[in-house]
N, C-alpha and C. Protein backbone atom coordinates (compact mmCIF):
# COMPACT_ATOMS: atom_id res chain seq x y z
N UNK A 1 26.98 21.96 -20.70
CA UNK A 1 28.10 22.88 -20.62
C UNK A 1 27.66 24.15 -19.91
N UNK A 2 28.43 24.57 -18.98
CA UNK A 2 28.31 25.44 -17.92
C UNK A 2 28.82 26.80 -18.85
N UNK A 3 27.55 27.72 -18.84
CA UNK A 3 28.30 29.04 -19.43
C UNK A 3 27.60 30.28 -18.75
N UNK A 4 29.01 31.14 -18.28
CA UNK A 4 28.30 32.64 -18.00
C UNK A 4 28.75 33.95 -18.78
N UNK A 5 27.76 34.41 -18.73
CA UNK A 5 28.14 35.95 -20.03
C UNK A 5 28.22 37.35 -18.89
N UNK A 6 28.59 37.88 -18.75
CA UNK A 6 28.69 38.94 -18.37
C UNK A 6 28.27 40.60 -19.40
N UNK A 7 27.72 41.08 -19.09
CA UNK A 7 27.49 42.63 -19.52
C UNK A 7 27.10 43.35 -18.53
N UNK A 8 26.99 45.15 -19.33
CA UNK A 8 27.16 46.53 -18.30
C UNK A 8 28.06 47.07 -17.96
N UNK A 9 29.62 46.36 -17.91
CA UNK A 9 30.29 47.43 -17.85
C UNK A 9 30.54 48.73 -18.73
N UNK A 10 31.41 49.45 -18.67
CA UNK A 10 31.49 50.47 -19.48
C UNK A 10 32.21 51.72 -18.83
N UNK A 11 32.05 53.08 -19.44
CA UNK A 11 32.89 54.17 -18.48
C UNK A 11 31.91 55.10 -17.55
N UNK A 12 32.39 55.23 -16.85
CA UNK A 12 31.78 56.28 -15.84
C UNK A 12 32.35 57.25 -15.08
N UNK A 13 31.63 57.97 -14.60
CA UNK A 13 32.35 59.19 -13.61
C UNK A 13 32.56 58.70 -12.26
N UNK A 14 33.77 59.20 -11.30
CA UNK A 14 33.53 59.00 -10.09
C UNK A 14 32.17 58.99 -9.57
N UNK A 15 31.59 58.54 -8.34
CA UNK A 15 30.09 58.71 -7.87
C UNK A 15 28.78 58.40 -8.86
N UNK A 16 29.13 57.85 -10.23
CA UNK A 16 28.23 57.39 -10.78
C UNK A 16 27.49 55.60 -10.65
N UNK A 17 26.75 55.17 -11.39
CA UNK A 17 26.26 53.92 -11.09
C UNK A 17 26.72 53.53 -11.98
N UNK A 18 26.44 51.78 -12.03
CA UNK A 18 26.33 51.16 -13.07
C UNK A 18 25.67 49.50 -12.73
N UNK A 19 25.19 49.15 -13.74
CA UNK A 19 24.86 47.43 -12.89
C UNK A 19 24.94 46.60 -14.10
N UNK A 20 25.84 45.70 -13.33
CA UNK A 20 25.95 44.42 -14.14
C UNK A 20 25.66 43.35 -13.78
N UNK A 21 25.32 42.42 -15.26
CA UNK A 21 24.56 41.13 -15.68
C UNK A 21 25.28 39.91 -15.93
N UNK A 22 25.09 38.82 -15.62
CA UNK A 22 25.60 37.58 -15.88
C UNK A 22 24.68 36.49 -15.77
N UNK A 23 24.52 36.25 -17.03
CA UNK A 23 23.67 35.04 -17.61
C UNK A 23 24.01 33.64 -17.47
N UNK A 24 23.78 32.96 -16.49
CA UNK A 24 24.34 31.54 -16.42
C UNK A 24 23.05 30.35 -17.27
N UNK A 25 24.22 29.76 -18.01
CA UNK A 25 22.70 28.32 -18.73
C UNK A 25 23.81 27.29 -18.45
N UNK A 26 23.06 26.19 -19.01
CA UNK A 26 24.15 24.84 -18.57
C UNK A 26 23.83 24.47 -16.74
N UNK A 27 23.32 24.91 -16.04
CA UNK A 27 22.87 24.00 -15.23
C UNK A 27 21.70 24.90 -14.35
N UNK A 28 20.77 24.29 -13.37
CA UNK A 28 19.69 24.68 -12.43
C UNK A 28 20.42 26.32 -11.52
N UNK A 29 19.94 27.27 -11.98
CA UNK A 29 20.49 28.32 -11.58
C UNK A 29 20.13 28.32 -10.10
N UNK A 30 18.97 28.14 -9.81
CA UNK A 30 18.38 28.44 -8.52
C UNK A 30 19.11 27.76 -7.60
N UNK A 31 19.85 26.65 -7.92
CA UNK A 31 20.08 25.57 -7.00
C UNK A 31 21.76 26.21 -6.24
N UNK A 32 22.27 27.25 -6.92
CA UNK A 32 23.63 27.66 -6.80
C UNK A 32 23.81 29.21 -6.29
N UNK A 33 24.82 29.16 -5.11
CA UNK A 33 25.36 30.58 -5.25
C UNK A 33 26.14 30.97 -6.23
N UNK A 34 26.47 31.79 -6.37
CA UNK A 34 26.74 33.18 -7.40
C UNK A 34 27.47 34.20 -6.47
N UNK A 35 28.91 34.38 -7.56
CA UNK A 35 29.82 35.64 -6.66
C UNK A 35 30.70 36.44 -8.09
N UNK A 36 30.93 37.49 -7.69
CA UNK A 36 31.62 38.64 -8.49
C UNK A 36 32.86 38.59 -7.77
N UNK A 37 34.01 38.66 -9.04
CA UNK A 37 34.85 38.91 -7.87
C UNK A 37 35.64 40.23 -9.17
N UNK A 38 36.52 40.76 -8.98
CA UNK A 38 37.18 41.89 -9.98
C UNK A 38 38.49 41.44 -9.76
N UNK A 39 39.39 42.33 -11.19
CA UNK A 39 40.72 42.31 -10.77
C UNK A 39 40.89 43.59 -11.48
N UNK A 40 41.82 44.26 -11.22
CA UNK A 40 42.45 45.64 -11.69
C UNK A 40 43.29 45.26 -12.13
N UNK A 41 44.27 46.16 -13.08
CA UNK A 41 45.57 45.79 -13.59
C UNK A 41 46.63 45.67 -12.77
N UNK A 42 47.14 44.73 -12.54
CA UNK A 42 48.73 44.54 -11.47
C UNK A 42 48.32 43.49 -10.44
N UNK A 43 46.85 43.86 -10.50
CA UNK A 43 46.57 43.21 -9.36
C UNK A 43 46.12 41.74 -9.28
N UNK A 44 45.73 41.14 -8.02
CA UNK A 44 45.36 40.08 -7.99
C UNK A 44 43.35 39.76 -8.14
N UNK A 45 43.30 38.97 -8.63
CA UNK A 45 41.56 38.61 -8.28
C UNK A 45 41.05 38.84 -7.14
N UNK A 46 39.81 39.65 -6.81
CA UNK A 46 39.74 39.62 -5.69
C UNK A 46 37.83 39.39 -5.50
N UNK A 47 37.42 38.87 -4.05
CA UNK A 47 36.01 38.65 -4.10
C UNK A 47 35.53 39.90 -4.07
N UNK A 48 34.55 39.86 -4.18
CA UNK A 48 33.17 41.59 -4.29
C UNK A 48 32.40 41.29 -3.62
N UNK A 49 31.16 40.06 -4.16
CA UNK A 49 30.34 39.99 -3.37
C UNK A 49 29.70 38.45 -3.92
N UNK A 50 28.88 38.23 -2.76
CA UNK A 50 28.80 36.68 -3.04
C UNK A 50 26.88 36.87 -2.81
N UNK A 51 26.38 36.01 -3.26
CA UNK A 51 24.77 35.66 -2.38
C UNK A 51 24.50 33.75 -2.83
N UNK A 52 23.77 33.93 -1.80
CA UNK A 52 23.31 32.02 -1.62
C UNK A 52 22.13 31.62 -2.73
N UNK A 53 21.55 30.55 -2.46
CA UNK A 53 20.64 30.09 -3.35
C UNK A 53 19.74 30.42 -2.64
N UNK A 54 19.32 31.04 -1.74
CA UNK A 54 18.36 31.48 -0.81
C UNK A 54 18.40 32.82 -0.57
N UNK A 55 19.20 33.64 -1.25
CA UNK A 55 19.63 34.87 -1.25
C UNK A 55 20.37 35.99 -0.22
N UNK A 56 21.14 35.36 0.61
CA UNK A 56 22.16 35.26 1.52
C UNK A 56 23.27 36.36 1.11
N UNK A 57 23.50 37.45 1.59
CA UNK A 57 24.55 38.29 0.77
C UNK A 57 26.00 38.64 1.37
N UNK A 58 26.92 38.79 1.05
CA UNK A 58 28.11 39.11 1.55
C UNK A 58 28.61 40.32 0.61
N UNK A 59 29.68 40.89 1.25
CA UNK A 59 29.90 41.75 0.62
C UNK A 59 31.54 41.97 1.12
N UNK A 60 32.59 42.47 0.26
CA UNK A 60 34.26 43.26 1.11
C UNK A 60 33.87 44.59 1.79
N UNK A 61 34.86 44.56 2.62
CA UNK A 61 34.42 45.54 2.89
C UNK A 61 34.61 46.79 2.32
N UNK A 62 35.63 46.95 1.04
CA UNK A 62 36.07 47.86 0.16
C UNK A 62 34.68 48.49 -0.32
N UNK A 63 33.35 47.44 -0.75
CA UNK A 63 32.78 47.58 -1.56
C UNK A 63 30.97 48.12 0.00
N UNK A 64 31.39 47.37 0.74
CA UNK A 64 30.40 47.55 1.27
C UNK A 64 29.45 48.47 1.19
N UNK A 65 27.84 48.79 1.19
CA UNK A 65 27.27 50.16 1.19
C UNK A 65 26.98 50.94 0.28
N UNK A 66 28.00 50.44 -0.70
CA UNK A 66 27.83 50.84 -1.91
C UNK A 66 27.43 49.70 -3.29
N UNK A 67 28.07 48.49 -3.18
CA UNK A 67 27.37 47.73 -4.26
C UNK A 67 26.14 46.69 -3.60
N UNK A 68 25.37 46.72 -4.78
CA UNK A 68 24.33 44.99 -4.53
C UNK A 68 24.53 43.80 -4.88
N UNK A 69 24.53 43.10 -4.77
CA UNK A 69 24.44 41.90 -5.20
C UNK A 69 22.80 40.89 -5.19
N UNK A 70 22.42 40.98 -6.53
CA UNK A 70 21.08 40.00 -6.20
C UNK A 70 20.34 39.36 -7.34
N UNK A 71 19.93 38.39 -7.63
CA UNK A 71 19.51 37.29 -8.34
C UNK A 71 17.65 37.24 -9.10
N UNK A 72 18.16 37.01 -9.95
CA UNK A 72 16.58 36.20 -10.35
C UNK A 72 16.38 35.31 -11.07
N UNK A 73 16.24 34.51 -10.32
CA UNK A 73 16.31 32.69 -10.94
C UNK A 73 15.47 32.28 -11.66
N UNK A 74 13.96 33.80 -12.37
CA UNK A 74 13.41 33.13 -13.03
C UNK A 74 14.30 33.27 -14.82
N UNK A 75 14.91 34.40 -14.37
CA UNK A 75 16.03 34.49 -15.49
C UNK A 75 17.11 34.02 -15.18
N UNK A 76 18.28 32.80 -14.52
CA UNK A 76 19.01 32.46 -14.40
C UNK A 76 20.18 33.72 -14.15
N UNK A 77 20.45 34.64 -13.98
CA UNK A 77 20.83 35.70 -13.90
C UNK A 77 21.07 36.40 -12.54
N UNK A 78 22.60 37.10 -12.55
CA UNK A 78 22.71 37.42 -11.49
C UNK A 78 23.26 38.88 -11.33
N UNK A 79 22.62 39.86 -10.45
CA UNK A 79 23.50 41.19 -11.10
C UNK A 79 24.14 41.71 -9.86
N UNK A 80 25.07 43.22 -9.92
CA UNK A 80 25.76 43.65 -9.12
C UNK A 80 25.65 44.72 -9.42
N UNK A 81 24.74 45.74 -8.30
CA UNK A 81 24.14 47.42 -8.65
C UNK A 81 25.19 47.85 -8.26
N UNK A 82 26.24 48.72 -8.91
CA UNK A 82 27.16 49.75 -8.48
C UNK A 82 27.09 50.77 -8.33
N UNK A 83 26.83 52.19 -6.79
CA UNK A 83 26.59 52.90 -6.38
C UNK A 83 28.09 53.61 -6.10
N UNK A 84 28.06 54.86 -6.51
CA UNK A 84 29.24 55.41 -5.39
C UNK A 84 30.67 55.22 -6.17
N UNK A 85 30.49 55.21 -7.61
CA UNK A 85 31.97 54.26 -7.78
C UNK A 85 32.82 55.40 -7.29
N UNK A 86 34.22 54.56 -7.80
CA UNK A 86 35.44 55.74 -7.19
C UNK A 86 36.58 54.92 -8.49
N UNK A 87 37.54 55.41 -7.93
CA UNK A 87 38.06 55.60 -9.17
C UNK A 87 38.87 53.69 -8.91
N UNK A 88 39.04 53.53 -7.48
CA UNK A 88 39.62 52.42 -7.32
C UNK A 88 38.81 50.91 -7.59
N UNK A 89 37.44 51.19 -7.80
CA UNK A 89 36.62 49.92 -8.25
C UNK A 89 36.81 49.83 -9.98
N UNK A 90 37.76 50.66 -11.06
CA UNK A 90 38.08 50.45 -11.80
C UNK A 90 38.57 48.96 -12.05
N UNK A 91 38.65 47.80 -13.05
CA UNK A 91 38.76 46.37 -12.57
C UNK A 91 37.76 46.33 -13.72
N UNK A 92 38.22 44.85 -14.34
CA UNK A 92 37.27 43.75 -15.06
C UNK A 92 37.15 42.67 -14.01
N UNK A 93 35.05 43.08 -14.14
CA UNK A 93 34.47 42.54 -13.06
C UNK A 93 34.13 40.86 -13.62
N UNK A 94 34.36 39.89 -12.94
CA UNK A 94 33.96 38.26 -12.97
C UNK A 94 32.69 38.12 -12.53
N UNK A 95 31.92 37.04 -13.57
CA UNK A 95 30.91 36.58 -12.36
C UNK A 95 31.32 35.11 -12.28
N UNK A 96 31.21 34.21 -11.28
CA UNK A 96 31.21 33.05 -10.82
C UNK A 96 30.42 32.09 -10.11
N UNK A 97 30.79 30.88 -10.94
CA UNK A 97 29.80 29.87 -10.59
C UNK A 97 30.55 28.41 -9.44
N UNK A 98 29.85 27.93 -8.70
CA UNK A 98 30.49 27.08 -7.79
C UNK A 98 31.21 25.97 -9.16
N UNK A 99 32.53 25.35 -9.42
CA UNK A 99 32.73 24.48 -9.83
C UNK A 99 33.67 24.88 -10.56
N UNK A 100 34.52 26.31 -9.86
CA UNK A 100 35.16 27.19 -11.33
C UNK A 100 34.73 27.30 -12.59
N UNK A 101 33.62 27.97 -12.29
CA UNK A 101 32.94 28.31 -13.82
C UNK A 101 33.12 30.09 -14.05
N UNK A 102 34.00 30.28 -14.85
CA UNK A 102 34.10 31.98 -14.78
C UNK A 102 33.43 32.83 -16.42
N UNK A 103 33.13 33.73 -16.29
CA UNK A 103 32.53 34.33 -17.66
C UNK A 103 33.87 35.25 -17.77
N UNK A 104 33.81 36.15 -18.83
CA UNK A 104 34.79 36.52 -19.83
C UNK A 104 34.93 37.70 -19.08
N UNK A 105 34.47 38.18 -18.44
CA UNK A 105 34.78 39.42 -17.67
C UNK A 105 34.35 40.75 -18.60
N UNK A 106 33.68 41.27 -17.78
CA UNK A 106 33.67 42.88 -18.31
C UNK A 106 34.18 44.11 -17.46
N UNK A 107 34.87 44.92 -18.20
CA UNK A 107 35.35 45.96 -17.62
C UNK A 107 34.67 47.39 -17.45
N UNK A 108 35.02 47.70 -16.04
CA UNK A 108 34.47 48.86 -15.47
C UNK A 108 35.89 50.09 -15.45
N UNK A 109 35.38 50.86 -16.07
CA UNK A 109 36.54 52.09 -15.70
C UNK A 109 36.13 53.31 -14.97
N UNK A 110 36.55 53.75 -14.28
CA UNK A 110 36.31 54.95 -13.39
C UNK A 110 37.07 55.90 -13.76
N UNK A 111 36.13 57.08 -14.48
CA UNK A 111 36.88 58.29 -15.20
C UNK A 111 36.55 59.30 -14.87
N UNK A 112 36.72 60.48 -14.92
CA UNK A 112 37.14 61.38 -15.38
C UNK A 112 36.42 61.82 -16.75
């Protein structure tokens, strides 16, 4: 059974950081890409950022410059360094696994 956990979100100030975690077990981590995607309230799901099993990165361009995306397969684990927030990367962030495998989402708020 394919499972991912997500943690790290939490509240922050405009221009602050934050980085989040997602623990995948249930199958060969190394062997799979890994992508974040967020949704805000109203809104639709949207991608963030993706990397390969070889560590290959993509990014929106909303997010570009400002977040990371990057892996360590000796911990099955995949994170997303958030630099720069603003108030519009507010959103419960997804992590995802190839095969529609989604974790429970954690939420990021951008405050004030």
């Amino acid at each position: 059974q394919v499972q991912l956990v997500e943690s790290g979100g939490g509240l922050v100030q405009p221009g602050g950081s934050l980085r989040l975690s997602c623990v995948v077990s249930g199958r060969i981590f190394r062997l799979y890409a890994m992508a974040w995607y967020r949704q805000a309230p109203g809104n639709q799901r949207e991608l963030v950022a993706t990397i390969t099993s070889r560590g290959t990165t993509t990014y929106s361009d909303s997010v570009k410059g400002r977040f990371t995306i990057s892996r360590d397969n000796a911990k099955n684990t995949v994170y997303l360094q958030m630099n720069s927030l603003k108030f519009e990367d507010t959103a419960v962030y997804y992590c995802n696994s190839p095969g529609n495998y989604w974790g429970e989402g954690t939420l990021v708020t951008v405050s004030l």
